[in-house]
Protein backbone atom coordinates (compact mmCIF):
# COMPACT_ATOMS: atom_id res chain seq x y z
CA UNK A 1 0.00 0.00 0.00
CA UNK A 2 1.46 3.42 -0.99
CA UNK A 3 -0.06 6.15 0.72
CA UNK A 4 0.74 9.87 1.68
CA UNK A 5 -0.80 13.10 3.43
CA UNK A 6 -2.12 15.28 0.89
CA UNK A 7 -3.42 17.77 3.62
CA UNK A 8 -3.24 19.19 6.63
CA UNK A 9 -3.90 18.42 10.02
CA UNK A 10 -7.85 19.77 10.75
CA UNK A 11 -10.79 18.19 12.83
CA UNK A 12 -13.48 16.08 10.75
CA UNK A 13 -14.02 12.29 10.84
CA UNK A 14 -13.93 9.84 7.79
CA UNK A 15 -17.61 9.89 6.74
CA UNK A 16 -17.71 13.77 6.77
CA UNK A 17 -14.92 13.95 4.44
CA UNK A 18 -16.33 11.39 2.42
CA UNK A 19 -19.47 13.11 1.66
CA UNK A 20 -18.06 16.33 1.15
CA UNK A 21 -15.79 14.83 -1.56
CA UNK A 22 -19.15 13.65 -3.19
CA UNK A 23 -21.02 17.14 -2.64
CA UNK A 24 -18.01 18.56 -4.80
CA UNK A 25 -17.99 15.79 -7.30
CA UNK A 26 -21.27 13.38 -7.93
CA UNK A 27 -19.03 11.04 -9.76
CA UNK A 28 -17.42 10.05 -6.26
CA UNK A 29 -17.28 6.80 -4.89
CA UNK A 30 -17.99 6.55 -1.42
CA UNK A 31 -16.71 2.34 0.09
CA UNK A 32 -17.99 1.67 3.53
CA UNK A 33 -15.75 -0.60 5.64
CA UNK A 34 -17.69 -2.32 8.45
CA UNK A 35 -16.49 -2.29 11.88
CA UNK A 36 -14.50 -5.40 13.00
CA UNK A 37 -12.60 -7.33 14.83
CA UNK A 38 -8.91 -7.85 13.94
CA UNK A 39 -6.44 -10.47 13.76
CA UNK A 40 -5.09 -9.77 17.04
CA UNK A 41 -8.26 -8.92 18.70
CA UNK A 42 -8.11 -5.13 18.46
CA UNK A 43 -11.62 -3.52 17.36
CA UNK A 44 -11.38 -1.11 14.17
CA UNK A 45 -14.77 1.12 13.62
CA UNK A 46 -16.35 1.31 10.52
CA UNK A 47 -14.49 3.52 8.30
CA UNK A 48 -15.14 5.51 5.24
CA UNK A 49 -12.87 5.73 1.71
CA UNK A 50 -13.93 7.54 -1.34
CA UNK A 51 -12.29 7.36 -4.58
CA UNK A 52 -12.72 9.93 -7.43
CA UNK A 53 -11.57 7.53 -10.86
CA UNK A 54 -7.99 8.97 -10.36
CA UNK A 55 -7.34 8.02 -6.73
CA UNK A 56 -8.59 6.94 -3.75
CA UNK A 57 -8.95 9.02 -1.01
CA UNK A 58 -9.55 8.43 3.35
CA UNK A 59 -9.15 11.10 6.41
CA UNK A 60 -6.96 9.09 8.91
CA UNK A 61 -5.41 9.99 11.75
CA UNK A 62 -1.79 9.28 12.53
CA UNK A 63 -2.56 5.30 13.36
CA UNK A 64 0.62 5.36 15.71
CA UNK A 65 -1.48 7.66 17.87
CA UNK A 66 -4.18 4.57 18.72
CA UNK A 67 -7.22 6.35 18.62
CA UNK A 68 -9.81 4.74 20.72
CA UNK A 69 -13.45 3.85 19.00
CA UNK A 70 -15.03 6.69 21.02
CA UNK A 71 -12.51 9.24 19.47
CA UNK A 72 -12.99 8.24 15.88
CA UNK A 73 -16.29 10.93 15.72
CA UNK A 74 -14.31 13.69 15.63
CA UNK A 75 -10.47 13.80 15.70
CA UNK A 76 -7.85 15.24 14.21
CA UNK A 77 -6.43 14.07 10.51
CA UNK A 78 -5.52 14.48 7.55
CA UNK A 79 -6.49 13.41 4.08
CA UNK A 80 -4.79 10.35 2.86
CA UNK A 81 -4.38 9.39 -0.73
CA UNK A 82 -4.13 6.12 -2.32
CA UNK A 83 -3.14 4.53 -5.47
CA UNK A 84 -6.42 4.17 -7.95
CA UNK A 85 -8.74 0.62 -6.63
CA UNK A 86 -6.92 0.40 -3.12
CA UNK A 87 -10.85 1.73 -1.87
CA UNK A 88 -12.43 -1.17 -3.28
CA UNK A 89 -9.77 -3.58 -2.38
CA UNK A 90 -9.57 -2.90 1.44
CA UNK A 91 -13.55 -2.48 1.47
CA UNK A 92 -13.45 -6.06 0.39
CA UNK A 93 -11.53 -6.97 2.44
CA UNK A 94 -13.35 -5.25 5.74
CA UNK A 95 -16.75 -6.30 4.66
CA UNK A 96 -16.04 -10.07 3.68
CA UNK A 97 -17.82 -12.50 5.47
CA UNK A 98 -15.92 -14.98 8.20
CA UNK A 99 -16.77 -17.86 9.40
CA UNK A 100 -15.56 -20.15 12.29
């Protein structure tokens, strides 16, 4: 995964940024990634990536910080951006079902 900042550090939350990327540009994709369990038991909330047909696009924070769940509302980021189909790809992979 190749990633950078493209912005600077602000206050929002994933879902806000995604639908403002759509308000500026109907042809957005918004990818919802359900909230989980991970490999090694940590819980990751749902989580919101967008893509606009050139790149994909989330507002993270900086993940060595450890956000807890309740701070994931409304913390401070930045925008993110991805290489073009890395949205779908990790959505996938969130939202695929497990079984025992």
């Amino acid at each position: 995964m190749k990633d950078k900042f493209i912005t600077e550090w602000y206050h929002s939350n994933c879902f806000i940024e995604a639908l403002k990327a759509k308000f500026h540009n109907p042809l957005v994709k918004i990818y919802f990634c359900k909230p989980r369990i991970t490999e090694n038991k940590h819980f990751q909330m749902m989580h919101f990536m967008w893509s606009d047909g050139t790149a994909d696009y989330d507002f993270s924070d900086n993940e060595a910080d450890g956000l807890p769940w309740y701070r994931c509302f409304w913390f401070k980021g930045a925008i993110r951006q991805f290489e073009l189909g890395f949205a779908k790809k990790y959505s996938d992979y969130r939202n695929k079902r497990r079984f025992c």
